[in-house]
N, C-alpha and C. Protein backbone atom coordinates (compact mmCIF):
# COMPACT_ATOMS: atom_id res chain seq x y z
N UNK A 1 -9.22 19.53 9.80
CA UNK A 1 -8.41 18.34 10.02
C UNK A 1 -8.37 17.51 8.74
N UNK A 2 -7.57 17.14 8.29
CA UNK A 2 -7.13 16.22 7.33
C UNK A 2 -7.64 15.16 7.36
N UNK A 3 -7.45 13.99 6.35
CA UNK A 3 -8.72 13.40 6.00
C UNK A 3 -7.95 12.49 4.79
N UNK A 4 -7.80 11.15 4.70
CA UNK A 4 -7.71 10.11 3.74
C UNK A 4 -8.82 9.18 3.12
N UNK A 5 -8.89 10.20 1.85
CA UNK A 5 -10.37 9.28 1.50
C UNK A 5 -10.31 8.51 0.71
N UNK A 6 -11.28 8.08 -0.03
CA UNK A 6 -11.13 6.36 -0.78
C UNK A 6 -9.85 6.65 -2.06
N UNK A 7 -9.10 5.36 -2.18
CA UNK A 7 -8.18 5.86 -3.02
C UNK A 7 -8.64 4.46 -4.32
N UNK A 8 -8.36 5.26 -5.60
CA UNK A 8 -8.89 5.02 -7.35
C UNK A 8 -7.75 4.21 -7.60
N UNK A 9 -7.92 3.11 -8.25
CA UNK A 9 -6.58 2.25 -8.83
C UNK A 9 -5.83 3.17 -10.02
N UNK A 10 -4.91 3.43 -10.22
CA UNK A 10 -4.31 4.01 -11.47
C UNK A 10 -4.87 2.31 -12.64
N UNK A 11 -4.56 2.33 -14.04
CA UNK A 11 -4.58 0.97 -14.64
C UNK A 11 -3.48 0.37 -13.98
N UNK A 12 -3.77 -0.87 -14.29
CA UNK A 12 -3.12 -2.14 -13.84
C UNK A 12 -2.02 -2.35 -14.36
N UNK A 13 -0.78 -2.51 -13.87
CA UNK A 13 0.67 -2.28 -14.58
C UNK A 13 1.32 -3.66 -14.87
N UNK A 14 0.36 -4.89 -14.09
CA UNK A 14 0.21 -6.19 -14.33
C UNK A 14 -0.46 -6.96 -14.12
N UNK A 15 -0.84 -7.88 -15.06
CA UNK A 15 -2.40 -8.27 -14.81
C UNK A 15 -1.84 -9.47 -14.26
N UNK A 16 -1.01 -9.87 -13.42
CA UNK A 16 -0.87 -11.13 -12.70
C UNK A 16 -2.10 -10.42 -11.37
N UNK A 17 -1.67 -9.19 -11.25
CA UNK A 17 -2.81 -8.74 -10.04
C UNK A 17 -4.29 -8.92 -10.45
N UNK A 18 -4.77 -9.20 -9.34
CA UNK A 18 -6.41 -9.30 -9.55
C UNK A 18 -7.25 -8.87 -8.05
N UNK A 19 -8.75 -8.82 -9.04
CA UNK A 19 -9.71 -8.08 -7.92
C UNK A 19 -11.22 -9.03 -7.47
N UNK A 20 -11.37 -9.17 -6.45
CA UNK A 20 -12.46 -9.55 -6.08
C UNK A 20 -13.72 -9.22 -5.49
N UNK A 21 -14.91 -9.68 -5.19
CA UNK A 21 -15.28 -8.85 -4.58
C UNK A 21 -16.42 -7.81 -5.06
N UNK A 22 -16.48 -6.66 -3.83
CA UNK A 22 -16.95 -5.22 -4.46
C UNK A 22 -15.69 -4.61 -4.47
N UNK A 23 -14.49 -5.38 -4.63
CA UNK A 23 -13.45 -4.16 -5.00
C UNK A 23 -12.95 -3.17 -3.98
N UNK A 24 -13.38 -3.84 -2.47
CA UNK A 24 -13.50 -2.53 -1.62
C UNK A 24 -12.14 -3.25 -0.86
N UNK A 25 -10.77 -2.79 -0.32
CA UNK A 25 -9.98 -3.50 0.64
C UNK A 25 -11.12 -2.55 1.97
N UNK A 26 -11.65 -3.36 3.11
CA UNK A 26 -12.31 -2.91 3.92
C UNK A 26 -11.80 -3.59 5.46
N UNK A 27 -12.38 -3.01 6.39
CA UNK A 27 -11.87 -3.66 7.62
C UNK A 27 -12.30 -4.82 8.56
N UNK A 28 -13.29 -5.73 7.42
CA UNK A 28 -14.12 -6.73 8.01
C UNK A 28 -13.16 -7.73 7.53
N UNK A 29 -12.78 -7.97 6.78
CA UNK A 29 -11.70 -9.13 5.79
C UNK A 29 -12.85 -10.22 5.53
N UNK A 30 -13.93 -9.81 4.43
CA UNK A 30 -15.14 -10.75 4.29
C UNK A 30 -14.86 -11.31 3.09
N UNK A 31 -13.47 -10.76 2.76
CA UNK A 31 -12.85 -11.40 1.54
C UNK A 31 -12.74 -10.76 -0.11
N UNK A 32 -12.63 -9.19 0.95
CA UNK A 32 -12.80 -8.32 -0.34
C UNK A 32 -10.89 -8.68 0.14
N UNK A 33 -10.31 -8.57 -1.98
CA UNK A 33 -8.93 -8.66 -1.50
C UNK A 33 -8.22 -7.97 -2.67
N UNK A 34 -7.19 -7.09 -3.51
CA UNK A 34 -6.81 -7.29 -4.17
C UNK A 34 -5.45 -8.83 -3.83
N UNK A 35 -5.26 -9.26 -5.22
CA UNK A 35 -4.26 -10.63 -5.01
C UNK A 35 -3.14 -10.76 -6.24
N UNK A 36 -2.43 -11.85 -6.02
CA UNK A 36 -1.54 -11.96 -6.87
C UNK A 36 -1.69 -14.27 -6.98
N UNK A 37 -1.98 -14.17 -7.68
CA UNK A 37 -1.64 -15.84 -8.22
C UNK A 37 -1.09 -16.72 -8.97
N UNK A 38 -0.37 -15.59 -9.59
CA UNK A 38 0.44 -15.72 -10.95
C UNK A 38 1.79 -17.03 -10.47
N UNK A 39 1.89 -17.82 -11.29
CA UNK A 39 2.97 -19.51 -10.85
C UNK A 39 4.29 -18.85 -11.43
N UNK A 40 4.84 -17.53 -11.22
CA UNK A 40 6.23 -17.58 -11.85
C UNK A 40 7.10 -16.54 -10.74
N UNK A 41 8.20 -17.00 -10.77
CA UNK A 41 8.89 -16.08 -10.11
C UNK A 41 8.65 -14.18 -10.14
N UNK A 42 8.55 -13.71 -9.10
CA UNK A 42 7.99 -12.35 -9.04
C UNK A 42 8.96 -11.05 -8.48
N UNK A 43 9.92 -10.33 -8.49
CA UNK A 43 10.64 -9.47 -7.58
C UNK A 43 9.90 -8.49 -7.82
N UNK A 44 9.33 -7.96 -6.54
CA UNK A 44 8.59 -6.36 -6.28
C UNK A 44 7.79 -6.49 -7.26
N UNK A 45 7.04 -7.23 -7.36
CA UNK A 45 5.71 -6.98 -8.27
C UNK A 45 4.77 -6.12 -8.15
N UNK A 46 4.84 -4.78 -8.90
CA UNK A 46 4.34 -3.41 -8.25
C UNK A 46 2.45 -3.95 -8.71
N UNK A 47 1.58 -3.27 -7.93
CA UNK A 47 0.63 -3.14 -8.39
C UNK A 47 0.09 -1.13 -7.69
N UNK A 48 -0.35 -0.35 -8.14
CA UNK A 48 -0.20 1.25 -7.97
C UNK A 48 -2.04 1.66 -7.71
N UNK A 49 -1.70 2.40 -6.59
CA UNK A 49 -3.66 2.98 -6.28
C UNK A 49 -3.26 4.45 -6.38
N UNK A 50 -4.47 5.20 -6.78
CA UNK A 50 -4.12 7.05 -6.60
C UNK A 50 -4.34 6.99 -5.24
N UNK A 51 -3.67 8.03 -4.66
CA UNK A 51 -4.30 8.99 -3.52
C UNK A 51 -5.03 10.55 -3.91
N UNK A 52 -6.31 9.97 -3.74
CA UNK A 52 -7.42 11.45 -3.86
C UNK A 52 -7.61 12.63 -2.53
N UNK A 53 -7.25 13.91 -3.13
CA UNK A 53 -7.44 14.54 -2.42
C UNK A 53 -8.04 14.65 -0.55
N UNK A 54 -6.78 13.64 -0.29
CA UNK A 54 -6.26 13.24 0.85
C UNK A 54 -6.09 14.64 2.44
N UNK A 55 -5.53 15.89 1.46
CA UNK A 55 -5.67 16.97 2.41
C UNK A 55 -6.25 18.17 2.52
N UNK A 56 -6.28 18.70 3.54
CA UNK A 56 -7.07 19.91 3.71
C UNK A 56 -6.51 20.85 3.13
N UNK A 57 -7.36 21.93 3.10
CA UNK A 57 -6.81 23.37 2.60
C UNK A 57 -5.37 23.76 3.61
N UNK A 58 -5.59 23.65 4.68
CA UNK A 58 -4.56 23.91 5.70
C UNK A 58 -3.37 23.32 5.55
N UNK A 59 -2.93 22.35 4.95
CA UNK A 59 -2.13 21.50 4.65
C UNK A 59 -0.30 22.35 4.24
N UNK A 60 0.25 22.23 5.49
CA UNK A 60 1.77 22.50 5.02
C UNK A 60 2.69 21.85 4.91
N UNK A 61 2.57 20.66 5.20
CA UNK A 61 3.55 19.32 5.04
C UNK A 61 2.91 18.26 6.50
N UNK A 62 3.35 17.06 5.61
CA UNK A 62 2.98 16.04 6.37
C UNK A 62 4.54 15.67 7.53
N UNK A 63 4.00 15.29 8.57
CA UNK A 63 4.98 15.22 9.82
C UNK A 63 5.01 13.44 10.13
N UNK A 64 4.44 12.78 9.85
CA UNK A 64 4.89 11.52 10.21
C UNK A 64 3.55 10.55 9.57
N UNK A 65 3.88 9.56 9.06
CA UNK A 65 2.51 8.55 8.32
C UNK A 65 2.91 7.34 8.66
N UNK A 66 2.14 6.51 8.67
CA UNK A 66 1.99 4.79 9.48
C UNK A 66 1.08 4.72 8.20
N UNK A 67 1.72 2.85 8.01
CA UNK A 67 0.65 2.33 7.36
C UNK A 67 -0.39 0.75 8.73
N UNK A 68 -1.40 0.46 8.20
CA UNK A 68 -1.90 -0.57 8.71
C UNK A 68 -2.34 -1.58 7.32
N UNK A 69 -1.78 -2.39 7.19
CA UNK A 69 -2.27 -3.42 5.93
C UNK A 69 -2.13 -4.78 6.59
N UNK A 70 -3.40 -6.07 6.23
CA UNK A 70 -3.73 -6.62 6.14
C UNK A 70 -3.34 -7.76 5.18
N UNK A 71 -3.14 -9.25 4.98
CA UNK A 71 -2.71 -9.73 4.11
C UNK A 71 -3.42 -11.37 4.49
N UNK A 72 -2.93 -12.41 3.34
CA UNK A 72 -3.37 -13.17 4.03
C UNK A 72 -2.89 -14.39 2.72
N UNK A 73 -2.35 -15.44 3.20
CA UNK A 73 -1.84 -16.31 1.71
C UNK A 73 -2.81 -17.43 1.54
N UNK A 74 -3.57 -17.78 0.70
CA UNK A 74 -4.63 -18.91 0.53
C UNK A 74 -4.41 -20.21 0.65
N UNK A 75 -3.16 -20.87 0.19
CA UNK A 75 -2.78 -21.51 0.43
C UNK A 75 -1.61 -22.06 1.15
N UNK A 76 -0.38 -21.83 1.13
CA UNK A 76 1.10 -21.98 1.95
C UNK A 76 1.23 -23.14 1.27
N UNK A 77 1.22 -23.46 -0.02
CA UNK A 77 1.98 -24.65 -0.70
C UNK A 77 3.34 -24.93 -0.90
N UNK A 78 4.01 -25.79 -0.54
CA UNK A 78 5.77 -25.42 -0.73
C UNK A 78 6.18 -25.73 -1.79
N UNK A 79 5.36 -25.35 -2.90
CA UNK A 79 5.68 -25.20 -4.38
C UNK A 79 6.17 -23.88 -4.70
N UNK A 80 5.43 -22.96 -3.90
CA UNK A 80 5.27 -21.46 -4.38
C UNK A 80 5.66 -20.80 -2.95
N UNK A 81 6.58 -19.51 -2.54
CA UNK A 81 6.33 -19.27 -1.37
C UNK A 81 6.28 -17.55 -1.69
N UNK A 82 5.79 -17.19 -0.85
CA UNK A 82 5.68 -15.56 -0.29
C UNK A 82 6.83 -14.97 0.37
N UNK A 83 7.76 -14.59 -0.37
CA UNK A 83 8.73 -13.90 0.14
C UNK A 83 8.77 -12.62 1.03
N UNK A 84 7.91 -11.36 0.15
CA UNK A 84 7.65 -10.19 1.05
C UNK A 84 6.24 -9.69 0.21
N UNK A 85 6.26 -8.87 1.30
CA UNK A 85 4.87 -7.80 0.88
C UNK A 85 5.79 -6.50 1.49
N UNK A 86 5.67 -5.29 0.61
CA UNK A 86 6.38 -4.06 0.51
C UNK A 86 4.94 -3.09 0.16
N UNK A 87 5.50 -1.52 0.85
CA UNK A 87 4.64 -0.78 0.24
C UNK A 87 5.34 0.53 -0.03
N UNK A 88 5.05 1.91 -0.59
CA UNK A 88 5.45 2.53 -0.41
C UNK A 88 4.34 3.84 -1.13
N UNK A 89 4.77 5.07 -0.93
CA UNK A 89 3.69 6.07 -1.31
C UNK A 89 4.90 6.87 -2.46
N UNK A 90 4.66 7.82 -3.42
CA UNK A 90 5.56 8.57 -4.48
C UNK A 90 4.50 9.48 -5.16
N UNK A 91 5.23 10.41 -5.47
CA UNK A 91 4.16 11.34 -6.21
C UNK A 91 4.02 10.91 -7.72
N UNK A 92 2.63 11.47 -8.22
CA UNK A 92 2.49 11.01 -9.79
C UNK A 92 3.37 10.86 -11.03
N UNK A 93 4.32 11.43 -10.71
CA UNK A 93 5.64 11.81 -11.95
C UNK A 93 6.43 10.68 -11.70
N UNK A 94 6.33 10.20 -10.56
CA UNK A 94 7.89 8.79 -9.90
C UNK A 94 9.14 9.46 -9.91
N UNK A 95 9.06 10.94 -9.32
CA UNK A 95 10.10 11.89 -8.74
C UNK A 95 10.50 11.94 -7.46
N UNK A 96 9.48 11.72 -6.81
CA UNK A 96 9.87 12.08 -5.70
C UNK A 96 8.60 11.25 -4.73
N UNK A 97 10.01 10.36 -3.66
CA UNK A 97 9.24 9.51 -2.51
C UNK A 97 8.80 10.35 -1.48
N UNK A 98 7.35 9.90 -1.14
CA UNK A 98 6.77 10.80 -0.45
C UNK A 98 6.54 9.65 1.32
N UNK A 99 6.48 8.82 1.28
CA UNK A 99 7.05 7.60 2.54
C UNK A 99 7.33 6.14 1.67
N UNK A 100 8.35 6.03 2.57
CA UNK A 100 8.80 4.37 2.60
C UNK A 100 9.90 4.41 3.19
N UNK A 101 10.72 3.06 2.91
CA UNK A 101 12.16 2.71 3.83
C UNK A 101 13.04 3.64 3.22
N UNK A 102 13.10 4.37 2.50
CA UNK A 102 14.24 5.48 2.14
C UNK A 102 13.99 6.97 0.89
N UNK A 103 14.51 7.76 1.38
CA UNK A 103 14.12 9.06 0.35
C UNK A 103 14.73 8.58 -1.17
N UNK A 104 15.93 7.73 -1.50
CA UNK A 104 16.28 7.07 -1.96
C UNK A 104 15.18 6.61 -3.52
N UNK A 105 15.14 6.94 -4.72
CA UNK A 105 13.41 6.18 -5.14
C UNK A 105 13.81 4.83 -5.30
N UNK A 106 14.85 4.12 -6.13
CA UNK A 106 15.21 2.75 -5.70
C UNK A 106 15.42 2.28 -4.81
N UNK A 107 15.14 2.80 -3.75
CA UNK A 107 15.34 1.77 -2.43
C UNK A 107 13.86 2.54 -1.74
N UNK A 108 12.67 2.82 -2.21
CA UNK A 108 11.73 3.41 -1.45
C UNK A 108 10.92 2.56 -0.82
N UNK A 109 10.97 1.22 -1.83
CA UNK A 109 9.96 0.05 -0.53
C UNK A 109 10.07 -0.66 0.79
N UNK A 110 9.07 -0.82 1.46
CA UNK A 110 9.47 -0.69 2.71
C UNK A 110 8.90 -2.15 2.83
N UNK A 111 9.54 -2.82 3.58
CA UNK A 111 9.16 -4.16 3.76
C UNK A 111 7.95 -4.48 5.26
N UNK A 112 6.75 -4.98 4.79
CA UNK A 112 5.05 -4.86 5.72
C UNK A 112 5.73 -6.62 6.48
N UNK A 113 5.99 -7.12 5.60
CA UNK A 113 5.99 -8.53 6.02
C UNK A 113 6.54 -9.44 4.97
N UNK A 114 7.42 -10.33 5.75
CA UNK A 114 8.81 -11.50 4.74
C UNK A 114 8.24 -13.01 5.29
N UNK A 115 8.87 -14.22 4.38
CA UNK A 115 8.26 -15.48 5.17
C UNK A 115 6.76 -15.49 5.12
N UNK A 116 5.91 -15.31 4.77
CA UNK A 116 4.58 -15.20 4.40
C UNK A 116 3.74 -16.19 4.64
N UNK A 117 3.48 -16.83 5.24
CA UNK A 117 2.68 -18.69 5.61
C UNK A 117 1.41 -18.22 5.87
N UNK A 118 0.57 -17.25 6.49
CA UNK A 118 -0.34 -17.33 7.13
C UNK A 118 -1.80 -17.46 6.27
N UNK A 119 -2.46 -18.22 6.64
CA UNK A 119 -3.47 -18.59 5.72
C UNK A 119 -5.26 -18.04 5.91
N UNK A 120 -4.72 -17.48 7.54
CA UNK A 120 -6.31 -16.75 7.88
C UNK A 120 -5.69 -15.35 7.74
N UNK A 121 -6.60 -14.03 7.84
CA UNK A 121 -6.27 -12.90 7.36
C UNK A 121 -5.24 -12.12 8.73
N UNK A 122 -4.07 -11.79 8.42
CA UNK A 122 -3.29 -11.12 9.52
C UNK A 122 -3.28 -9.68 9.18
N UNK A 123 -3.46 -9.04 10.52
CA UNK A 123 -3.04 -7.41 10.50
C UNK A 123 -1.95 -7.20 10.95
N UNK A 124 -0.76 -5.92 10.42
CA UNK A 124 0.44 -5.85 10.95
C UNK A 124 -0.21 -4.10 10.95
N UNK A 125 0.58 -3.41 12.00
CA UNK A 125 0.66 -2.22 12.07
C UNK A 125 -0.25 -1.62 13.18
N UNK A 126 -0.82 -0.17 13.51
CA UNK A 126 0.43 1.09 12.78
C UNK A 126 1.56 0.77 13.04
N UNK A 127 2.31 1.26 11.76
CA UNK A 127 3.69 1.17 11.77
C UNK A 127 4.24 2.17 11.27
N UNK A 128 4.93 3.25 11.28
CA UNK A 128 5.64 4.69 10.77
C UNK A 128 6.61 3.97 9.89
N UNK A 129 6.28 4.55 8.86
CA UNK A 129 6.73 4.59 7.45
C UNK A 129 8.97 4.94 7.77
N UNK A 130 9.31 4.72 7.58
CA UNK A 130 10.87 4.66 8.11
C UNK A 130 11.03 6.02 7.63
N UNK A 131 10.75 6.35 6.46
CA UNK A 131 11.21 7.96 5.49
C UNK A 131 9.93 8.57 5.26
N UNK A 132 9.09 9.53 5.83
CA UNK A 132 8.23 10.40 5.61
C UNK A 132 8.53 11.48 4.98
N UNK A 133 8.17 11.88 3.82
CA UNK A 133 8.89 13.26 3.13
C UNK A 133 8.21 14.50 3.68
N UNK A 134 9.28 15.69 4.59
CA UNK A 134 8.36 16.26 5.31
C UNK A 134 8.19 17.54 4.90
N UNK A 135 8.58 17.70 3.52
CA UNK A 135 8.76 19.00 2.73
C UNK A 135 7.86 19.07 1.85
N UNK A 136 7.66 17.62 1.26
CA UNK A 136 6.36 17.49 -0.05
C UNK A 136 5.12 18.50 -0.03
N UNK A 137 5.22 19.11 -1.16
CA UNK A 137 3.71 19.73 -1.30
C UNK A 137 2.62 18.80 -1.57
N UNK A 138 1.58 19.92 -0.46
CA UNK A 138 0.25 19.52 -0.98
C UNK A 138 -0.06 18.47 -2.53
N UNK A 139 -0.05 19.22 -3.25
CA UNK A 139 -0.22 18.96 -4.88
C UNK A 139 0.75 17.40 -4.94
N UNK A 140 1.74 17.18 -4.34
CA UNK A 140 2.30 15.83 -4.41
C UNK A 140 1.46 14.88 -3.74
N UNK A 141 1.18 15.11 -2.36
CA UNK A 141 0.76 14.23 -1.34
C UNK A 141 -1.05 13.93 -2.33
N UNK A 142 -1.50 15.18 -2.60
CA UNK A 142 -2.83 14.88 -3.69
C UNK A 142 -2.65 14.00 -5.14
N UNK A 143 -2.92 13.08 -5.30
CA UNK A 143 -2.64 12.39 -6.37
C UNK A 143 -1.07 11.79 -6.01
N UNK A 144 -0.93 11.53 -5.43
CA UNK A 144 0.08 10.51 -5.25
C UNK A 144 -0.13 8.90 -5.44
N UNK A 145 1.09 8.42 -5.36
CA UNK A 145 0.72 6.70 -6.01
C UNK A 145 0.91 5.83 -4.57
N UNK A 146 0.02 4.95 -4.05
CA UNK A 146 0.35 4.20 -3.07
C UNK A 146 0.88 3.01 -4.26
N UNK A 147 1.88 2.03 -3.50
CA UNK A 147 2.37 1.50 -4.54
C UNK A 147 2.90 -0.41 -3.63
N UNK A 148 2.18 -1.56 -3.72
CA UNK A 148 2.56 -2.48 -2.99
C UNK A 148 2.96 -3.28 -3.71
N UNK A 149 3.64 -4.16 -3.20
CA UNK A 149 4.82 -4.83 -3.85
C UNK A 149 4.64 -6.02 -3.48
N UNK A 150 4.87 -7.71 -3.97
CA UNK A 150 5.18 -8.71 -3.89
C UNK A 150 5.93 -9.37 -4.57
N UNK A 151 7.03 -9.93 -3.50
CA UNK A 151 7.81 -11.09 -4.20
C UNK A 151 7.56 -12.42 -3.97
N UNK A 152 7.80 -13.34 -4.38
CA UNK A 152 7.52 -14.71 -4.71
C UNK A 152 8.34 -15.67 -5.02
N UNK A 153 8.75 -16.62 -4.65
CA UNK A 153 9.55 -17.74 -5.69
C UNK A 153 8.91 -18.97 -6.02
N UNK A 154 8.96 -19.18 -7.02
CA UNK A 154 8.25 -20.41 -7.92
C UNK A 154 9.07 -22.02 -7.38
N UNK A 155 8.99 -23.01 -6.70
CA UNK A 155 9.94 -24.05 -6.55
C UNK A 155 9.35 -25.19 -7.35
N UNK A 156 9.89 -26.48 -7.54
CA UNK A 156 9.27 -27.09 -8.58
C UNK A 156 8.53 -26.85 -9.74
N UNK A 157 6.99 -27.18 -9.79
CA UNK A 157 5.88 -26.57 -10.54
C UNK A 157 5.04 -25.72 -10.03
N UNK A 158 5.20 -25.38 -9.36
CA UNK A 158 4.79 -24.28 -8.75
C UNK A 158 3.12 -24.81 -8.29
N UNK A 159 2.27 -23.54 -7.96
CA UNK A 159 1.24 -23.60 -7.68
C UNK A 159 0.23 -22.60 -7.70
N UNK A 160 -1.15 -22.81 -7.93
CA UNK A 160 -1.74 -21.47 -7.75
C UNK A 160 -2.84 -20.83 -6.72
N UNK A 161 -1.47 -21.14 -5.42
CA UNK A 161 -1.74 -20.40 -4.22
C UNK A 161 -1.87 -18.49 -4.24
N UNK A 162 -2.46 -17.97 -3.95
CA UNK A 162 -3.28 -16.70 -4.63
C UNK A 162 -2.34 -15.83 -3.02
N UNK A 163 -1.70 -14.80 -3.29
CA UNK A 163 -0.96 -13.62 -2.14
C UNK A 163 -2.34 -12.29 -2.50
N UNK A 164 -2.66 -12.27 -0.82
CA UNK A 164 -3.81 -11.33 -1.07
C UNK A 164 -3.48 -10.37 -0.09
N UNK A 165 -3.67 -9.10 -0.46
CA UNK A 165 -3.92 -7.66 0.47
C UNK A 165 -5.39 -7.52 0.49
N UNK A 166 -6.16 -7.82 1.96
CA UNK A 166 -6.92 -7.16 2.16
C UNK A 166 -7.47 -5.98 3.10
N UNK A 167 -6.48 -5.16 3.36
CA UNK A 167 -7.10 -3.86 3.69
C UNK A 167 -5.54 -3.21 4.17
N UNK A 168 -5.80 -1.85 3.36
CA UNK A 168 -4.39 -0.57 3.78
C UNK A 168 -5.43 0.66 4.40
N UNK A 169 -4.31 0.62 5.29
CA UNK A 169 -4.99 2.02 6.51
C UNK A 169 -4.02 2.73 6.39
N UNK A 170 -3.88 4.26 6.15
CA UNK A 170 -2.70 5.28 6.37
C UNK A 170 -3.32 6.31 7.50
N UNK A 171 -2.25 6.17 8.63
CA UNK A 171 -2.74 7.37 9.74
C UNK A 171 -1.75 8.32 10.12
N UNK A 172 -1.68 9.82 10.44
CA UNK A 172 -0.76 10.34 10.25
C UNK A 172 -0.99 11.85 10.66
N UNK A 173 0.14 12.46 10.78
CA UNK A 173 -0.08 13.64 11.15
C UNK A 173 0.65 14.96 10.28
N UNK A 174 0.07 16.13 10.46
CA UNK A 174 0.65 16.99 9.49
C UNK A 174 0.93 17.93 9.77
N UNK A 175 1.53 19.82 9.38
CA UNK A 175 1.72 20.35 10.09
C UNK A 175 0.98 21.65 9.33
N UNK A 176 -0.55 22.38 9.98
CA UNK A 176 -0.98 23.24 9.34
C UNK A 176 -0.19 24.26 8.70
N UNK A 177 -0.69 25.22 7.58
CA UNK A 177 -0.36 26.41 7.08
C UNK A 177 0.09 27.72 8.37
N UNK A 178 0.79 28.14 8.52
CA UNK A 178 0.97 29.03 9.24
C UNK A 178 1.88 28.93 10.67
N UNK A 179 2.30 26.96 10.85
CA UNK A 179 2.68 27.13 11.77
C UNK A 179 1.98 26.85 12.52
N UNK A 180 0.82 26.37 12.63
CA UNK A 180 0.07 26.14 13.74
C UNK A 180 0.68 24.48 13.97
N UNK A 181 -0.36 24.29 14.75
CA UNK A 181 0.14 22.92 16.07
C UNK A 181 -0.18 21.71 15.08
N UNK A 182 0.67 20.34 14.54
CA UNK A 182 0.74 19.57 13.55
C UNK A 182 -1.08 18.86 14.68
N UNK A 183 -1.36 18.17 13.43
CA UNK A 183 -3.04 17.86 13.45
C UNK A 183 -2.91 16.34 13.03
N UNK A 184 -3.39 15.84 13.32
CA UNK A 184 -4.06 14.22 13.09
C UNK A 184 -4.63 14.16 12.04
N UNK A 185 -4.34 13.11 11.25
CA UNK A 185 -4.47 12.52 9.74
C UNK A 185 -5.32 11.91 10.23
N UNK A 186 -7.08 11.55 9.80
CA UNK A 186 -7.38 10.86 10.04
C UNK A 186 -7.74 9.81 9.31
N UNK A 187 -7.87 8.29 9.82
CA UNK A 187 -7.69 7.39 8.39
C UNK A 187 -8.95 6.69 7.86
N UNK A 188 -8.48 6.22 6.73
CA UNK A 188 -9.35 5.72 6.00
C UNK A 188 -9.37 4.93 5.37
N UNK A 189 -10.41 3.78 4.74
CA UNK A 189 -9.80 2.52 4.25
C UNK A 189 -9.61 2.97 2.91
N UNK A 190 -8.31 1.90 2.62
CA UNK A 190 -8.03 2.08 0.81
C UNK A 190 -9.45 1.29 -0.30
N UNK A 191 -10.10 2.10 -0.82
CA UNK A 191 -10.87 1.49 -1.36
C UNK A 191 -10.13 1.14 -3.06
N UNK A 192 -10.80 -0.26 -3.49
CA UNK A 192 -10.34 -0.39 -4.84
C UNK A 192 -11.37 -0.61 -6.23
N UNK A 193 -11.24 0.03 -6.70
CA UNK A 193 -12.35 0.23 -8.31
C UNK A 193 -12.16 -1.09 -9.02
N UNK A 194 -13.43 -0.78 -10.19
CA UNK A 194 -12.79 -1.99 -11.12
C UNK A 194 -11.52 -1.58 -11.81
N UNK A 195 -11.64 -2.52 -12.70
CA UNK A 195 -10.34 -2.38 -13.69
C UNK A 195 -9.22 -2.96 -13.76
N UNK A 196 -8.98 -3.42 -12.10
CA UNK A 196 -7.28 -3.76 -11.61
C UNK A 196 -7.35 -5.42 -12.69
């Protein structure tokens, strides 16, 4: 049975993102978080985690994936607001979308949550990914990029109210080698390293 295990930050593609913590997104919300606090206007502000050897030997394509993520805004100042939180999964090359809102790669993020106010930690999900790629090889789905997104708008002088993800769950099912009967993904929390 398949198996999602801790996933490695690729480097940081912007250091408006930041890490706290032991670095772990976990399922207690004790305030491990990656975040964003940066005072300037933001569209899809990517921040990118690997996916490590995520499947089994048996592995012939994945049949359907849900995410569960966690979020939570520190402040809700109406200087600064939280537009969306997006996620999406792609293989290492940025060829080919492996889930999100469309097979599409410019249109692959999928929108978790818009309007953003909430200031204690909220869970949204499972939720099935809109576009699951159900052809992807193994070797894609291994080392693939989970990839979350925030937008933002700056009003006045803004503020430095901090947009935090604390915890991504992927659960899902796949369809063994040979044709056998598709199997349960089972999940696991996204863990995060230093570095971000």
């Amino acid at each position: 049975m398949a198996t999602l295990t801790p996933i490695d930050p690729t480097t940081a593609n912007n250091s408006n993102w930041t890490n706290v913590s032991d670095n772990v997104l976990n399922d207690d919300n004790t305030g491990t978080y990656v975040g964003n606090a940066s005072n300037n206007d933001q569209t899809d502000l990517i921040q990118e985690f690997v996916l490590d050897d995520i499947i089994d030997g048996d592995f012939a394509s994945m049949a359907a994936l849900s995410w569960t993520i966690a979020y939570q805004n520190s402040g809700n100042n109406a200087d600064k607001t939280w537009d969306s939180l997006k996620v999406s999964i792609r293989n290492a090359a940025g060829t080919v979308v492996l889930a999100g809102a469309s097979s599409t790669y410019a249109s692959r993020l999928q929108t978790v949550a818009s309007n953003i106010t909430n200031t204690t930690v909220q869970e949204d999900g499972p939720t099935g990914f809109t576009y699951t790629n159900t052809s992807a090889s193994e070797s894609d789905w291994n080392g693939g990029i989970v990839e979350l997104a925030i937008t933002q708008t700056k009003n006045k002088g803004g503020n430095s109210d901090e947009y935090r993800v604390c915890e991504v769950e992927f659960t899902g099912t796949y369809t063994a080698t040979g044709g056998a009967a598709t199997n349960t993904v089972m999940p696991a929390l996204m863990r995060i390293a230093g570095g971000i």
